[in-house]
PDB file of N, CA and C in Angstrom:
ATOM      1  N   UNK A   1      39.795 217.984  49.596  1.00  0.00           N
ATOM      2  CA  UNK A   1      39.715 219.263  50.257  1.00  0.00           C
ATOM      3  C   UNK A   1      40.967 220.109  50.004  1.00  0.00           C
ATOM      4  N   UNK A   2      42.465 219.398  49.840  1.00  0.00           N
ATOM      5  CA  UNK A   2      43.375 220.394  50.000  1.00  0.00           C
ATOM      6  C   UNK A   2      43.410 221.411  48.276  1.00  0.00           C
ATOM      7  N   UNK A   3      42.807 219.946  47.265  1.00  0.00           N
ATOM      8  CA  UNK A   3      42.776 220.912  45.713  1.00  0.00           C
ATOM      9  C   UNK A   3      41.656 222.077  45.991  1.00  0.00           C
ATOM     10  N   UNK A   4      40.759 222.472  46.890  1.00  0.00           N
ATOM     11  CA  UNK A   4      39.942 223.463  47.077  1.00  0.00           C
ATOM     12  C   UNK A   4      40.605 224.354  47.698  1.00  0.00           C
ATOM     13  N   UNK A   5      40.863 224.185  48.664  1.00  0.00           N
ATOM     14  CA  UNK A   5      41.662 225.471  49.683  1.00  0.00           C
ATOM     15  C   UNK A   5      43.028 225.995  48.670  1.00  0.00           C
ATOM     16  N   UNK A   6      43.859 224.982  47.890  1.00  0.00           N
ATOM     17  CA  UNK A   6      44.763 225.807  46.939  1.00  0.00           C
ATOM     18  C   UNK A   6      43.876 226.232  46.141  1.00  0.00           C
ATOM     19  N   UNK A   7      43.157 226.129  45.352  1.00  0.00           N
ATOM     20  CA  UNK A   7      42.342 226.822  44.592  1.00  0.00           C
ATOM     21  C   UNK A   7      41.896 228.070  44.992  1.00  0.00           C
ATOM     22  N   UNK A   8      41.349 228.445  45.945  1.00  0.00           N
ATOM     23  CA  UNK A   8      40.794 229.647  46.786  1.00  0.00           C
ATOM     24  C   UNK A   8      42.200 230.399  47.141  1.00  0.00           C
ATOM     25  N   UNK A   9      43.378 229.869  47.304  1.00  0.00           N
ATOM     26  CA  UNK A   9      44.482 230.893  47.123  1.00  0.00           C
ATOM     27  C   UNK A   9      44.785 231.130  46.191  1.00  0.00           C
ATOM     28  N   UNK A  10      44.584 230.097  44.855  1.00  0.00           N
ATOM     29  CA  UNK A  10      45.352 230.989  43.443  1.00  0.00           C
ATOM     30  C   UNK A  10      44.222 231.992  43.387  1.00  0.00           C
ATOM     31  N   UNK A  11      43.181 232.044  43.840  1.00  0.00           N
ATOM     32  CA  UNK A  11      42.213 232.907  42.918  1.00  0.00           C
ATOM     33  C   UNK A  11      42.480 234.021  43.654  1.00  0.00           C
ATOM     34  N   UNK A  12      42.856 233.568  45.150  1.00  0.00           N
ATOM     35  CA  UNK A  12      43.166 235.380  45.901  1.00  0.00           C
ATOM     36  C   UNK A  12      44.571 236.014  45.574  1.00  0.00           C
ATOM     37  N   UNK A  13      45.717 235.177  45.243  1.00  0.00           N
ATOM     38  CA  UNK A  13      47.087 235.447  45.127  1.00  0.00           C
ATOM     39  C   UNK A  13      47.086 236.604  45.259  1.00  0.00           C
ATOM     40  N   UNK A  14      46.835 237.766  44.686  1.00  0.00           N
ATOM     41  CA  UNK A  14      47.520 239.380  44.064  1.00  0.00           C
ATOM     42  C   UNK A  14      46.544 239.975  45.497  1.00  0.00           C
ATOM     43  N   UNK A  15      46.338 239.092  46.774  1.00  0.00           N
ATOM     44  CA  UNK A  15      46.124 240.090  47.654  1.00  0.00           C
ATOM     45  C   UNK A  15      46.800 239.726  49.024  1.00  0.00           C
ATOM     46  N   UNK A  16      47.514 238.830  48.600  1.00  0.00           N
ATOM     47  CA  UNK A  16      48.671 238.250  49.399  1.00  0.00           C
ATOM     48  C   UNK A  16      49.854 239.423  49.401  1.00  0.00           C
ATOM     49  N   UNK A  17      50.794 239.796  50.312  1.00  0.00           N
ATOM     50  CA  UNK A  17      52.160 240.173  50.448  1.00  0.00           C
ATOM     51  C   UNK A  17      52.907 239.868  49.868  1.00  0.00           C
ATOM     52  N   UNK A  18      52.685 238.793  50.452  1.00  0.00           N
ATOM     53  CA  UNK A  18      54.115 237.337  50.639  1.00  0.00           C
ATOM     54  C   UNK A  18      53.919 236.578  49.136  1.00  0.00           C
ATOM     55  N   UNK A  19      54.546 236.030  48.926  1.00  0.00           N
ATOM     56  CA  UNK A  19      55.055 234.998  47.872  1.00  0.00           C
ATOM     57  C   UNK A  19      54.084 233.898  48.281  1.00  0.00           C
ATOM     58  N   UNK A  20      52.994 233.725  47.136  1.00  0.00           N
ATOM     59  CA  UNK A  20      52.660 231.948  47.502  1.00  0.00           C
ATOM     60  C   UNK A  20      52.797 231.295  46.460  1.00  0.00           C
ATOM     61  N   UNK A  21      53.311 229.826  46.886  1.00  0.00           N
ATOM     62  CA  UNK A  21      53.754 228.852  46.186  1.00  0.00           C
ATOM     63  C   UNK A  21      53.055 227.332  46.945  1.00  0.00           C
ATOM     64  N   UNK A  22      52.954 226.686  46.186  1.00  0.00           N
ATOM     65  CA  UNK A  22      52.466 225.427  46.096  1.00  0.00           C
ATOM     66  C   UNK A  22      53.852 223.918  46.378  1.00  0.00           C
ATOM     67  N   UNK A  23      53.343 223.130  47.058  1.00  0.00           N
ATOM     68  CA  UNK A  23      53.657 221.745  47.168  1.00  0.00           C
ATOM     69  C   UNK A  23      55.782 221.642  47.240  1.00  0.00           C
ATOM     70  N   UNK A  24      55.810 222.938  47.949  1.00  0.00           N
ATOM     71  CA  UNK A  24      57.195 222.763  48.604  1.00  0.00           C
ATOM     72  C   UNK A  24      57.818 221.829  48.909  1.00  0.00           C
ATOM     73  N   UNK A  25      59.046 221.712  49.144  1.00  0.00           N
ATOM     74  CA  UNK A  25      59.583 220.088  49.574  1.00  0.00           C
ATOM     75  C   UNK A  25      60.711 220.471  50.279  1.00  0.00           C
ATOM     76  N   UNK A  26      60.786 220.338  51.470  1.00  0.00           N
ATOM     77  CA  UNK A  26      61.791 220.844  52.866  1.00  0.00           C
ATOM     78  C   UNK A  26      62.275 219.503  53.350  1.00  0.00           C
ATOM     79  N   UNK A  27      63.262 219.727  53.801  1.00  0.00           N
ATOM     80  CA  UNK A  27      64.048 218.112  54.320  1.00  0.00           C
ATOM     81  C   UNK A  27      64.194 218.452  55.505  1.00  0.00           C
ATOM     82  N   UNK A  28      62.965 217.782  56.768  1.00  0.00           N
ATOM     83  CA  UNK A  28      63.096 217.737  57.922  1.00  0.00           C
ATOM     84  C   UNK A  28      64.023 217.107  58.494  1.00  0.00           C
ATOM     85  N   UNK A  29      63.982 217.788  60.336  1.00  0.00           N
ATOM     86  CA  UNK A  29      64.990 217.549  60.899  1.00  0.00           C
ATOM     87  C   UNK A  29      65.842 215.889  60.981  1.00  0.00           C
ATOM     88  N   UNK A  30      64.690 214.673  60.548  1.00  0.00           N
ATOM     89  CA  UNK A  30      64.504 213.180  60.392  1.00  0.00           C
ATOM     90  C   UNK A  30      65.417 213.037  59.252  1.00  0.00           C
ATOM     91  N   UNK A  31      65.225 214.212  58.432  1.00  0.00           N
ATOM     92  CA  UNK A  31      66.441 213.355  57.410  1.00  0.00           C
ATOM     93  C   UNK A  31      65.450 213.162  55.966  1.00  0.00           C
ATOM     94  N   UNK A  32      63.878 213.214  56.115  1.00  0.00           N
ATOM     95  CA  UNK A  32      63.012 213.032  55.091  1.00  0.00           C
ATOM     96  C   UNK A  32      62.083 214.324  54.504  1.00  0.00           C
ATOM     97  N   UNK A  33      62.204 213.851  53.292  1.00  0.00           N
ATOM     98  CA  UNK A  33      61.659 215.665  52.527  1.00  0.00           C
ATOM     99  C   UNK A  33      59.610 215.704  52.898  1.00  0.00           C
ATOM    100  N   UNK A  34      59.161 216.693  53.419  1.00  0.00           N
ATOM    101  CA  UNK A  34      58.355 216.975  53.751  1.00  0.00           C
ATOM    102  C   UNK A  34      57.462 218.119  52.657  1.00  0.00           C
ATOM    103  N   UNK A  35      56.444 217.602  52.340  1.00  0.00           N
ATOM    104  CA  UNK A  35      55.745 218.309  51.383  1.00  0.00           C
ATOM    105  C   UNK A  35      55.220 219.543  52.223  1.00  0.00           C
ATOM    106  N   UNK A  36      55.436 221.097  51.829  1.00  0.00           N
ATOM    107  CA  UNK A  36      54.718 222.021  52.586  1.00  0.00           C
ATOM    108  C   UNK A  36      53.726 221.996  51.319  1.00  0.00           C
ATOM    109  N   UNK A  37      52.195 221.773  51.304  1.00  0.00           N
ATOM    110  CA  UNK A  37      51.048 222.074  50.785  1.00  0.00           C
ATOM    111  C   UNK A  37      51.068 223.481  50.139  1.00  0.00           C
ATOM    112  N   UNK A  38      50.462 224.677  51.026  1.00  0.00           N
ATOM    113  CA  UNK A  38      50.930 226.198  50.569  1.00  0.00           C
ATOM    114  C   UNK A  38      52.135 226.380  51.528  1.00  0.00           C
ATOM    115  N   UNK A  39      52.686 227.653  50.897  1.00  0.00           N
ATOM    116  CA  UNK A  39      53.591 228.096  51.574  1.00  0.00           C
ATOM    117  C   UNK A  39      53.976 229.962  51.124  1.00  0.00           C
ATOM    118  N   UNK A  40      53.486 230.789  52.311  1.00  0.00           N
ATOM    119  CA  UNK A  40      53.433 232.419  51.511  1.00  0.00           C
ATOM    120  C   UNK A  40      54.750 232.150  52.385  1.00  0.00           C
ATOM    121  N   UNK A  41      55.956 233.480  51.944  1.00  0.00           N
ATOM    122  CA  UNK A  41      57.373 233.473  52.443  1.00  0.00           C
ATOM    123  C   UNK A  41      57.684 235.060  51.722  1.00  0.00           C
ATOM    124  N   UNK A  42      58.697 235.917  52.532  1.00  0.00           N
ATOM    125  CA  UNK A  42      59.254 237.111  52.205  1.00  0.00           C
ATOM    126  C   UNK A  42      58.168 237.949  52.515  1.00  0.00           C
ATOM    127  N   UNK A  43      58.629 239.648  52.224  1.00  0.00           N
ATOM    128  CA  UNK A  43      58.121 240.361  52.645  1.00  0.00           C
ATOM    129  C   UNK A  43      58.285 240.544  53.810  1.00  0.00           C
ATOM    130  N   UNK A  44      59.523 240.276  54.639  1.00  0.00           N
ATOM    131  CA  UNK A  44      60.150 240.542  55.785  1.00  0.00           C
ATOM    132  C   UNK A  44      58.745 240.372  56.803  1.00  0.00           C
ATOM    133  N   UNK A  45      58.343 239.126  56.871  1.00  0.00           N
ATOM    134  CA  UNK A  45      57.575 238.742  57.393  1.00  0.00           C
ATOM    135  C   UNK A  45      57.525 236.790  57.622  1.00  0.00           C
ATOM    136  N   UNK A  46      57.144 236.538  58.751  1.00  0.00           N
ATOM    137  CA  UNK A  46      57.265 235.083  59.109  1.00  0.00           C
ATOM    138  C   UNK A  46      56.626 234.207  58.154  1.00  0.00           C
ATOM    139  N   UNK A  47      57.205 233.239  57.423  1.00  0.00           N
ATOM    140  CA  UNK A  47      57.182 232.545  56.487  1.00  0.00           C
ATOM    141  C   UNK A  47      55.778 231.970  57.193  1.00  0.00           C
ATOM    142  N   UNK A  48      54.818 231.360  56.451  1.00  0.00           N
ATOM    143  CA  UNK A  48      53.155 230.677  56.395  1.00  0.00           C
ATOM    144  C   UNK A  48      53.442 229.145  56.043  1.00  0.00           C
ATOM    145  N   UNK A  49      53.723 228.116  56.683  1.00  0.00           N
ATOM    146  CA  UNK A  49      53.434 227.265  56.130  1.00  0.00           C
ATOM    147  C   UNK A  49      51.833 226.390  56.446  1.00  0.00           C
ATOM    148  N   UNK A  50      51.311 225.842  55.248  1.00  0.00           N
ATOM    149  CA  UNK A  50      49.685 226.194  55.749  1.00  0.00           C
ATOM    150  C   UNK A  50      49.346 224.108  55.333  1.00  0.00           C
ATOM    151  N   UNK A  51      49.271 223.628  56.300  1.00  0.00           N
ATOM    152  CA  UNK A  51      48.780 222.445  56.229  1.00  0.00           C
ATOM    153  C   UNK A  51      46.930 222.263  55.996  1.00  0.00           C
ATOM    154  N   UNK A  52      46.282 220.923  55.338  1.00  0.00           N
ATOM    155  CA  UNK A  52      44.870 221.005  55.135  1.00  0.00           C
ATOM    156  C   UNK A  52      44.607 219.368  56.141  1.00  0.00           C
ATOM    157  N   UNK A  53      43.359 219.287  56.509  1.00  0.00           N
ATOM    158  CA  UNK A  53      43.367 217.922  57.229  1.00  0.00           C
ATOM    159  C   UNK A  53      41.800 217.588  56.861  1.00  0.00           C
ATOM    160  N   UNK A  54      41.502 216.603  56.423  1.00  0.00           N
ATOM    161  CA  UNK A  54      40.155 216.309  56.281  1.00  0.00           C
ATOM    162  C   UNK A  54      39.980 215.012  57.126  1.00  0.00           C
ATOM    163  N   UNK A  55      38.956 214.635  58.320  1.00  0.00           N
ATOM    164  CA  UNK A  55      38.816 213.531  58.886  1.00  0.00           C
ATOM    165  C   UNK A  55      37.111 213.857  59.120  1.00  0.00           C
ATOM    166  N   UNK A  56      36.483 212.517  58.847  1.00  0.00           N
ATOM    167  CA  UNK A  56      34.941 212.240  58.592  1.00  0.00           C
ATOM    168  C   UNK A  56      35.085 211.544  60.197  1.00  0.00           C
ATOM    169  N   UNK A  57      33.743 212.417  60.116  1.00  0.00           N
ATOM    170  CA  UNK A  57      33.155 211.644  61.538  1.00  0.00           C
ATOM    171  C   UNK A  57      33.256 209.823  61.879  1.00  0.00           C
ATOM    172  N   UNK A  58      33.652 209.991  62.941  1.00  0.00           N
ATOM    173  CA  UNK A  58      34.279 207.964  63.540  1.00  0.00           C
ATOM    174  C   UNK A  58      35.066 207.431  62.491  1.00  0.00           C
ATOM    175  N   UNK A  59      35.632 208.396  61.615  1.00  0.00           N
ATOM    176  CA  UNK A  59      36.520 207.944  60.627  1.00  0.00           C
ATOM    177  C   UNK A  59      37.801 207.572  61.300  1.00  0.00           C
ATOM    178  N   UNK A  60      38.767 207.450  60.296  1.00  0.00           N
ATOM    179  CA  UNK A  60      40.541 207.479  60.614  1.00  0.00           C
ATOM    180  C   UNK A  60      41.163 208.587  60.275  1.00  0.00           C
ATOM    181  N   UNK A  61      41.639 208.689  61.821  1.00  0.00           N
ATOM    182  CA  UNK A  61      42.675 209.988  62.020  1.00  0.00           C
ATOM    183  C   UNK A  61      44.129 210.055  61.566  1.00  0.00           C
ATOM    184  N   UNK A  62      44.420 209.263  60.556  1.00  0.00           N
ATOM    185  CA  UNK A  62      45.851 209.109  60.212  1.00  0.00           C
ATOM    186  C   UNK A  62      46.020 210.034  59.192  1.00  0.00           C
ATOM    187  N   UNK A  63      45.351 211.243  58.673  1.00  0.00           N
ATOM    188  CA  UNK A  63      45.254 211.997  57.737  1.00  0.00           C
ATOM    189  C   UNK A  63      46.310 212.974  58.642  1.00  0.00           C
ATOM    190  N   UNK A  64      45.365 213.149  60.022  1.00  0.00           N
ATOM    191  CA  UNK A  64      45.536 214.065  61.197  1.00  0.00           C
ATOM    192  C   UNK A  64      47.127 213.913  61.664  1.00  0.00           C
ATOM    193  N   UNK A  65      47.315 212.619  62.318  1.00  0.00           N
ATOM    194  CA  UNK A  65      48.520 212.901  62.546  1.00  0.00           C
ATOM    195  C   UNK A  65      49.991 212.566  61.911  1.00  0.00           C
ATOM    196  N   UNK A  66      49.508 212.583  60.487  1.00  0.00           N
ATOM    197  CA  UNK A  66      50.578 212.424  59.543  1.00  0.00           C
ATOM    198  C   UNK A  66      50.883 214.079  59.427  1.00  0.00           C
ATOM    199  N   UNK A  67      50.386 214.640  59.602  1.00  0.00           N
ATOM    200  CA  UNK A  67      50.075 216.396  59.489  1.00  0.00           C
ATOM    201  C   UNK A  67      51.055 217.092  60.741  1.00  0.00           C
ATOM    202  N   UNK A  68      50.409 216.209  61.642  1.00  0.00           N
ATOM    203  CA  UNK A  68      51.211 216.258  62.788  1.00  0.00           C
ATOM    204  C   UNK A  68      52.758 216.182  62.701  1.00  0.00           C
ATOM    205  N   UNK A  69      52.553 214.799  62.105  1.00  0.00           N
ATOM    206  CA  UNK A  69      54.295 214.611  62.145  1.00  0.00           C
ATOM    207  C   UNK A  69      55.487 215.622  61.185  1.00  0.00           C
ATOM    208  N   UNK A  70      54.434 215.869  60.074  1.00  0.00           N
ATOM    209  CA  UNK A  70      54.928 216.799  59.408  1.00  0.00           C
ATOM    210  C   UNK A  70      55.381 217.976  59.634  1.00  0.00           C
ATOM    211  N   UNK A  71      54.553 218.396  60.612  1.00  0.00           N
ATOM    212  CA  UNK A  71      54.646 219.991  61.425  1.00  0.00           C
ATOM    213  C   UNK A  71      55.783 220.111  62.687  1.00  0.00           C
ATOM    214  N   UNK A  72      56.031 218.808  63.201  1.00  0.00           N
ATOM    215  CA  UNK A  72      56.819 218.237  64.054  1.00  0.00           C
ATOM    216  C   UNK A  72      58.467 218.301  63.740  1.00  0.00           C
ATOM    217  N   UNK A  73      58.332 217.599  62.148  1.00  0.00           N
ATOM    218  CA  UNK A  73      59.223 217.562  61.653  1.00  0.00           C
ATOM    219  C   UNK A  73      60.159 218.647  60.784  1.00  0.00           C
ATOM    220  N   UNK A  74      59.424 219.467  61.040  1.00  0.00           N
ATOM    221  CA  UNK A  74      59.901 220.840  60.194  1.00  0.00           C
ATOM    222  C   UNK A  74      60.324 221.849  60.806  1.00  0.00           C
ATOM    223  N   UNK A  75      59.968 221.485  62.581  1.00  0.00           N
ATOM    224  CA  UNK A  75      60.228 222.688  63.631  1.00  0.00           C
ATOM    225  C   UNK A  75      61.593 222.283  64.381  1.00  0.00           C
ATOM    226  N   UNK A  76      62.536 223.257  64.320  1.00  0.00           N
ATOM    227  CA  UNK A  76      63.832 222.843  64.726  1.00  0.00           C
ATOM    228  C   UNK A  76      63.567 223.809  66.563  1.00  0.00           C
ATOM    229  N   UNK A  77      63.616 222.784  67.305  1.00  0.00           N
ATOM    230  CA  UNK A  77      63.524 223.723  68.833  1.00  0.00           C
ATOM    231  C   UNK A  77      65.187 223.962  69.234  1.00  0.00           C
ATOM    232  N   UNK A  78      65.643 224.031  68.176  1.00  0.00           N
ATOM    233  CA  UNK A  78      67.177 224.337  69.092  1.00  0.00           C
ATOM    234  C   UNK A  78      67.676 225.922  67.953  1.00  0.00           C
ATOM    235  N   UNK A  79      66.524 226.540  67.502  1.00  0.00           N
ATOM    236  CA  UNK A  79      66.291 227.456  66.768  1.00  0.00           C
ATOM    237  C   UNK A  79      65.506 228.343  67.123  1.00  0.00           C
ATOM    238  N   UNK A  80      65.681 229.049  67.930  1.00  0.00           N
ATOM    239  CA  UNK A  80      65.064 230.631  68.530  1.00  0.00           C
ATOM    240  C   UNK A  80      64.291 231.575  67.421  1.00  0.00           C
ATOM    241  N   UNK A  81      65.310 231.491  66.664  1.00  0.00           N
ATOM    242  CA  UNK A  81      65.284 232.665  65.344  1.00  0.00           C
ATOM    243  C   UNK A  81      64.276 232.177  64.902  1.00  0.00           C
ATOM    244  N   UNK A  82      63.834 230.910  64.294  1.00  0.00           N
ATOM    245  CA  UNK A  82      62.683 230.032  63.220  1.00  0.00           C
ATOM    246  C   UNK A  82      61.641 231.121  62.819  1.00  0.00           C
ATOM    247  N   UNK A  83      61.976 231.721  62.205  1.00  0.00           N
ATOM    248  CA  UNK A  83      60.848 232.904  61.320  1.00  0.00           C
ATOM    249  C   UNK A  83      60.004 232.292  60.766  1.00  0.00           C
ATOM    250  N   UNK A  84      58.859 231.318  61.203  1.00  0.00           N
ATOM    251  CA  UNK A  84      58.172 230.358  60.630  1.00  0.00           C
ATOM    252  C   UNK A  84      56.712 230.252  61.352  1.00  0.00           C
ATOM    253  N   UNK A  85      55.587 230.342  60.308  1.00  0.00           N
ATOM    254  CA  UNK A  85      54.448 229.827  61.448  1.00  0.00           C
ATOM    255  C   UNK A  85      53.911 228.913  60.656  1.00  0.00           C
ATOM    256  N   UNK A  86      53.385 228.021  61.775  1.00  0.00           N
ATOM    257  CA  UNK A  86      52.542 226.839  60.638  1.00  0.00           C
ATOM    258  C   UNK A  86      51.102 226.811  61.058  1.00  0.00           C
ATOM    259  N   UNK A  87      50.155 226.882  60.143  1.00  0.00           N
ATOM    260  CA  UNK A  87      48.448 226.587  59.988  1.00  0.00           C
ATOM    261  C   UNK A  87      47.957 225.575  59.837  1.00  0.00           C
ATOM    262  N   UNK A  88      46.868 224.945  59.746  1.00  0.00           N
ATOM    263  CA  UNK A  88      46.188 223.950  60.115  1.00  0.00           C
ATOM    264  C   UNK A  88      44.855 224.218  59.503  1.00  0.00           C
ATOM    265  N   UNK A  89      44.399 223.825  58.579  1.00  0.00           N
ATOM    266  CA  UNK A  89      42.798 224.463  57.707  1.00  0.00           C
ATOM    267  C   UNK A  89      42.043 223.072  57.519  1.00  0.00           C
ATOM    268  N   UNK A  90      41.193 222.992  58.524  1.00  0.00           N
ATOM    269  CA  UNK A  90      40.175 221.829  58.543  1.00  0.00           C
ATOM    270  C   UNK A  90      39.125 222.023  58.466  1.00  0.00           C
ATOM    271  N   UNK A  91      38.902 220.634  57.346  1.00  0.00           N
ATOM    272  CA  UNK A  91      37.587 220.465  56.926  1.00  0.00           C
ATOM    273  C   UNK A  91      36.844 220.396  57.754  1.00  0.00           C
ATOM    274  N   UNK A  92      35.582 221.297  58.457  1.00  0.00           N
ATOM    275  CA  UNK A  92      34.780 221.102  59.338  1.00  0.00           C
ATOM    276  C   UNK A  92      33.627 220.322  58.818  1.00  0.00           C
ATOM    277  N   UNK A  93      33.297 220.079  57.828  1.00  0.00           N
ATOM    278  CA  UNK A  93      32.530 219.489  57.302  1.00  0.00           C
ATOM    279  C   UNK A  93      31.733 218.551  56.926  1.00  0.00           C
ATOM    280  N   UNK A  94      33.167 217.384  57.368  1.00  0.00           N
ATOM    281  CA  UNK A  94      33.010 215.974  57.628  1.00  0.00           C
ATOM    282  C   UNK A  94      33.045 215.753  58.831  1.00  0.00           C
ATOM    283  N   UNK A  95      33.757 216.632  59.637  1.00  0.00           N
ATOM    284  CA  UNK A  95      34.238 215.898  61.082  1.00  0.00           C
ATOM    285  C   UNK A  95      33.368 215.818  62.201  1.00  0.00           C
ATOM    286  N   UNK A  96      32.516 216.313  61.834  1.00  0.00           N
ATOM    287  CA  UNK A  96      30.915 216.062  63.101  1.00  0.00           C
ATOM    288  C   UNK A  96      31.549 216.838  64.194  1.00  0.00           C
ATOM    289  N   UNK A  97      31.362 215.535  65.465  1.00  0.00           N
ATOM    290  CA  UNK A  97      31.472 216.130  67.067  1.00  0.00           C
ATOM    291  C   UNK A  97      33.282 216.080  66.881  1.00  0.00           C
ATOM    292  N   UNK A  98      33.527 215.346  66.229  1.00  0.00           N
ATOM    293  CA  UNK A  98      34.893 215.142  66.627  1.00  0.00           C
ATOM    294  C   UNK A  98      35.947 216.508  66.590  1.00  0.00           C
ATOM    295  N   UNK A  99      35.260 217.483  66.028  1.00  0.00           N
ATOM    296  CA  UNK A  99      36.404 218.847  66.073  1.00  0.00           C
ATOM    297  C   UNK A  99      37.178 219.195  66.690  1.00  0.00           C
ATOM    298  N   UNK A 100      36.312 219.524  67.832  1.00  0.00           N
ATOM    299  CA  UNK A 100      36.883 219.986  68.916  1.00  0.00           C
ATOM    300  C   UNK A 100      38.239 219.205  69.637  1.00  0.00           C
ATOM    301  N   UNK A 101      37.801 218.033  69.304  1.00  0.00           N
ATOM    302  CA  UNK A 101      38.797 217.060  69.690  1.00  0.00           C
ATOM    303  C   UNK A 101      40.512 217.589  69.045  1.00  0.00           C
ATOM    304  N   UNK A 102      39.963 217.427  67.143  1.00  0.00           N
ATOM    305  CA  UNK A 102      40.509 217.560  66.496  1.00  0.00           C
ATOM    306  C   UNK A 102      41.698 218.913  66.525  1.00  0.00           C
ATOM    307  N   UNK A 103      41.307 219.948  67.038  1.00  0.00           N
ATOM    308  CA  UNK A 103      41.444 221.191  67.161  1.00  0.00           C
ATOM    309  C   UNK A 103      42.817 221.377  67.949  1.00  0.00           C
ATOM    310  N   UNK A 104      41.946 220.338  69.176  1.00  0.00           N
ATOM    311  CA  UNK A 104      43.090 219.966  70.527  1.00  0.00           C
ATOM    312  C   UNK A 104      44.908 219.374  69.883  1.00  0.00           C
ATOM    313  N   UNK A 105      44.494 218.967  68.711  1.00  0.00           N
ATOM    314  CA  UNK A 105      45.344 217.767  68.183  1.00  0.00           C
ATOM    315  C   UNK A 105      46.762 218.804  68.073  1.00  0.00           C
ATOM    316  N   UNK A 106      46.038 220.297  67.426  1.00  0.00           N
ATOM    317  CA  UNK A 106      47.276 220.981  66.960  1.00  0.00           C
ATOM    318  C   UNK A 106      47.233 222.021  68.014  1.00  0.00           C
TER     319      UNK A 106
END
């Protein structure tokens, strides 16, 4: 799922603002480099970092909260300023009833 959703941004790129770039690598607050998936930035506007999550119905959620930890790990709360938003683009597709659940997660 996440080679589709980058795909559907290279093809939109030139209607983006911001700068997008692919498979970033940020060294969270832990000390360990964190892959940002997409990432639009500049244009005097709050940086996009855009996570993907695919989890199949009564499947395993460790897709989910590895995503989690990632998003966790990248947010400094002793930072007011953090010009940063982070997204969440899930596969609804597989995940049956469990969405909503899922939804709750982030």
């Amino acid at each position: 799922m996440k080679k589709e959703v980058k795909g559907l941004f290279r093809q939109n790129k030139g209607k983006f603002s911001q700068q997008l770039t692919f498979d970033n690598k940020f060294t969270g607050l832990s000390g360990h480099l964190v892959n940002i998936p997409i990432l639009l930035q500049g244009a005097n506007k709050p940086n996009k970092q855009i996570f993907t999550v695919s989890v199949k119905a009564q499947g395993n959620w460790n897709s989910a909260y590895s995503v989690l930890g990632k998003m966790t790990d990248l947010t400094d709360p002793t930072n007011n300023a953090q010009n940063t938003q982070q997204f969440v683009i899930i596969d609804d597709h597989n995940v049956g009833d469990q969405f909503n659940n899922l939804v709750l997660l982030f």
